[in-house]
Protein backbone atom coordinates (compact mmCIF):
# COMPACT_ATOMS: atom_id res chain seq x y z
CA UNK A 1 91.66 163.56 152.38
CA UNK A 2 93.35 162.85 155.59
CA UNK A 3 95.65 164.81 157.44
CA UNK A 4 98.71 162.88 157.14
CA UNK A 5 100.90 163.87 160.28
CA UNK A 6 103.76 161.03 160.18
CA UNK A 7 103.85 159.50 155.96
CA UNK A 8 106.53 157.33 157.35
CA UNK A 9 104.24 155.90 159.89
CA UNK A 10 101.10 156.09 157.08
CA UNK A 11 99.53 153.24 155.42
CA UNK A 12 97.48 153.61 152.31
CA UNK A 13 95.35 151.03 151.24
CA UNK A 14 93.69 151.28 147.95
CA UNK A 15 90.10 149.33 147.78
CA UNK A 16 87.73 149.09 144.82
CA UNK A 17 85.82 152.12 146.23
CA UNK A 18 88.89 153.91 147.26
CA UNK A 19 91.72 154.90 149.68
CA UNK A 20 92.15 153.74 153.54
CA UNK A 21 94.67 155.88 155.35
CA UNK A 22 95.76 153.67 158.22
CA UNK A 23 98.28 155.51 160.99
CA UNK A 24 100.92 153.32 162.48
CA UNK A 25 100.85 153.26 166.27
CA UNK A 26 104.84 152.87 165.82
CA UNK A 27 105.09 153.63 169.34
CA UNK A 28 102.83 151.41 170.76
CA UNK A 29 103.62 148.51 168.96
CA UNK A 30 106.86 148.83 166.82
CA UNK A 31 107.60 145.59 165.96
CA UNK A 32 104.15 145.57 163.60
CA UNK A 33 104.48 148.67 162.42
CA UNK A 34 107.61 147.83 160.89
CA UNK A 35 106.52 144.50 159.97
CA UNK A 36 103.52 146.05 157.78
CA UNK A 37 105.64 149.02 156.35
CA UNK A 38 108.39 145.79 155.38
CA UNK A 39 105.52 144.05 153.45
CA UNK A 40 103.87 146.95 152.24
CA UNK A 41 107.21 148.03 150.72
CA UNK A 42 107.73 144.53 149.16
CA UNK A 43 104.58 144.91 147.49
CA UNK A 44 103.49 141.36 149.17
CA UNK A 45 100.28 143.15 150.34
CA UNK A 46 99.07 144.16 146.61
CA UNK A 47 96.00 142.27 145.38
CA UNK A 48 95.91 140.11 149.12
CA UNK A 49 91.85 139.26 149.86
CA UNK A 50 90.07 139.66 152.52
CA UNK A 51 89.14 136.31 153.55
CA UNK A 52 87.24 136.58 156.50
CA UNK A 53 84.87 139.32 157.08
CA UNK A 54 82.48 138.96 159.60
CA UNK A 55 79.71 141.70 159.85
CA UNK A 56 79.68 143.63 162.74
CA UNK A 57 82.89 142.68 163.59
CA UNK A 58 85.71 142.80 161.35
CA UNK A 59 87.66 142.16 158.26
CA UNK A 60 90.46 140.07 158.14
CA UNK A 61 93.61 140.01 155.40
CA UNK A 62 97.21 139.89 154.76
CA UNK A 63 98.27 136.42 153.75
CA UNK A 64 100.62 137.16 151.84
CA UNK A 65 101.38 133.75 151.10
CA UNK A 66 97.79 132.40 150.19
CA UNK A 67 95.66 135.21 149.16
CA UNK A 68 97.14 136.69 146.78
CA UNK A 69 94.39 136.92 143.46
CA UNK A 70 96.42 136.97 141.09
CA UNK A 71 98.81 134.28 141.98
CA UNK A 72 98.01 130.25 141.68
CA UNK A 73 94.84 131.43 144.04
CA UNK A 74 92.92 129.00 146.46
CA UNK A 75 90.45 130.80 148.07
CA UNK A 76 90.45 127.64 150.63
CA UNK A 77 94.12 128.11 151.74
CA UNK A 78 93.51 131.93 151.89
CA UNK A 79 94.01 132.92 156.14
CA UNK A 80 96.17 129.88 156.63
CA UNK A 81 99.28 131.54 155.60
CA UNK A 82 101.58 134.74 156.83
CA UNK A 83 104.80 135.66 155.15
CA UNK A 84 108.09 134.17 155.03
CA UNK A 85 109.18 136.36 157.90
CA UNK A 86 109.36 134.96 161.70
CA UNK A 87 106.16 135.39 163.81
CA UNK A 88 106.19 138.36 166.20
CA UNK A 89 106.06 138.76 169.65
CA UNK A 90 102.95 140.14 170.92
CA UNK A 91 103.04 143.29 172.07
CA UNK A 92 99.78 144.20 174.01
CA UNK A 93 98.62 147.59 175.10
CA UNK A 94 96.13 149.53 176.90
CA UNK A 95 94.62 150.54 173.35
CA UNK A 96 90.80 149.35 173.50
CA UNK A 97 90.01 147.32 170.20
CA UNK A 98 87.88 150.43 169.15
CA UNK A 99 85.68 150.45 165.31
CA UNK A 100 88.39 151.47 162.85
CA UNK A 101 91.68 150.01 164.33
CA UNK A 102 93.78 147.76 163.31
CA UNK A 103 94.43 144.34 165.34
CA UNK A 104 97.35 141.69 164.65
CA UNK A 105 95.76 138.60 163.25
CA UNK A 106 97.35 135.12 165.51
CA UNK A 107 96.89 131.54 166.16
CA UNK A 108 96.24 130.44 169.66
CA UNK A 109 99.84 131.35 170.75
CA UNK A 110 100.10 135.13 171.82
CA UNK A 111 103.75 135.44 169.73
CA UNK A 112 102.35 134.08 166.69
CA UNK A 113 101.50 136.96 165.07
CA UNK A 114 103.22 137.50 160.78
CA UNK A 115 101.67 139.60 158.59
CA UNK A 116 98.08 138.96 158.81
CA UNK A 117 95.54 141.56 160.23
CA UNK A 118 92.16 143.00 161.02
CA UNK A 119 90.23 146.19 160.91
CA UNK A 120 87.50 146.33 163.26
CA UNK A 121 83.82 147.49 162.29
CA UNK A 122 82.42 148.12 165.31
CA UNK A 123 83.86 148.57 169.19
CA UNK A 124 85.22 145.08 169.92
CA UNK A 125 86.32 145.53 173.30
CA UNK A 126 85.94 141.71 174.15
CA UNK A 127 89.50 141.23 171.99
CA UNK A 128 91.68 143.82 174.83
CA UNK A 129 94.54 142.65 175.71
CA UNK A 130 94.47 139.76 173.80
CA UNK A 131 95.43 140.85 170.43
CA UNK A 132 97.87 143.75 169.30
CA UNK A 133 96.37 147.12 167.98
CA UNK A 134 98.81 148.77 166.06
CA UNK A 135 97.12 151.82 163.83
CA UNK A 136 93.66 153.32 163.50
CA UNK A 137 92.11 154.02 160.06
CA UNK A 138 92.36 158.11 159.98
CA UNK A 139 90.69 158.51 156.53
CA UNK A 140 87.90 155.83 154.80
CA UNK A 141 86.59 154.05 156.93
CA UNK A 142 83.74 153.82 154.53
CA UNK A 143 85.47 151.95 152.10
CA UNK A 144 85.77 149.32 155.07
CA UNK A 145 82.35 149.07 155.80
CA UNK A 146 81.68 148.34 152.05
CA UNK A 147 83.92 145.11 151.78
CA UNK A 148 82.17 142.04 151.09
CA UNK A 149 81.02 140.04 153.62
CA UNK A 150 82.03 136.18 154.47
CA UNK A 151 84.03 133.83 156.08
CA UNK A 152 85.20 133.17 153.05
CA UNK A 153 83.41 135.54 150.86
CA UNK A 154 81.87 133.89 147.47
CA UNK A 155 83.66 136.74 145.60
CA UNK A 156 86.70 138.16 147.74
CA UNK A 157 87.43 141.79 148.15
CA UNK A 158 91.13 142.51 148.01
CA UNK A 159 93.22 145.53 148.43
CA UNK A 160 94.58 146.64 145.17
CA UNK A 161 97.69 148.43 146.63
CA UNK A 162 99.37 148.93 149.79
CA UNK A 163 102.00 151.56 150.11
CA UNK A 164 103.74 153.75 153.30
CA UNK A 165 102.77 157.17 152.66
CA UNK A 166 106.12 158.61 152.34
CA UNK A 167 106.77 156.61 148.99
CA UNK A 168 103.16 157.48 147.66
């Protein structure tokens, strides 16, 4: 179990093997944090897939608006959505793109950010400066590593649940 330091700034994702504890960088990148604690507290992140998951590299979710599984679900339009919240500013750091963080998900524009985002599998150092990081995964990072592979997957992973820690 992890050692929880901030459950206000704590992100728990449940996955079909189990629980990823995810701490907000909150002061690094405030604007997402909140953005992801909004959602998460909305429950618009429950039963999202992961629709792009790229070995070696990362695993993309959080279209809220297209990947939801258990709602009118197109597997097709799943990563071409966000939420129905305006697109963030980017907010870039010194934070390398390191295995187990989390990255804000974009289009081509820097401030295009919503409510998409990545977990990286291995150092991706290549994506510095050009995308947000805002949290690290503290606590199962296994269950990461175990998510199904493709871009999209035949048969999506999804995360079950997504609550802040201080409302678990």
């Amino acid at each position: 179990m992890a050692d929880i330091k901030d459950p206000e700034n704590t992100i728990l994702i449940e996955l079909k093997d189990g629980t990823v504890t995810i701490e907000l960088l909150a002061d690094v990148a405030p604007k997402h944090a909140e953005r992801m604690k909004q959602l998460a507290r909305a429950g618009a992140y429950d039963n999202v897939c992961f629709h792009r998951v790229i070995d070696g590299f990362m695993a993309q979710t959080g279209d809220v608006q297209n990947g939801d599984m258990e709602d009118g679900f197109d597997l097709r339009r799943a990563g071409t959505g966000g939420s129905d919240m305006p697109d963030l500013p980017a907010e870039f750091s010194s934070l390398p793109h390191d295995r187990g963080t989390l990255g804000a998900a974009r289009s081509q524009s820097p401030n295009s950010a919503n409510s998409q985002f990545f977990i990286n599998f291995g150092d991706n150092h290549f994506l510095n400066g050009q995308y947000t990081v805002y949290g690290r995964v503290i606590d199962g990072m296994e269950h990461v590593d175990a998510i199904t592979r493709g871009e999209p997957p035949v048969a999506p992973d999804r995360m079950i649940s997504v609550k802040v820690a201080a409302d678990a």
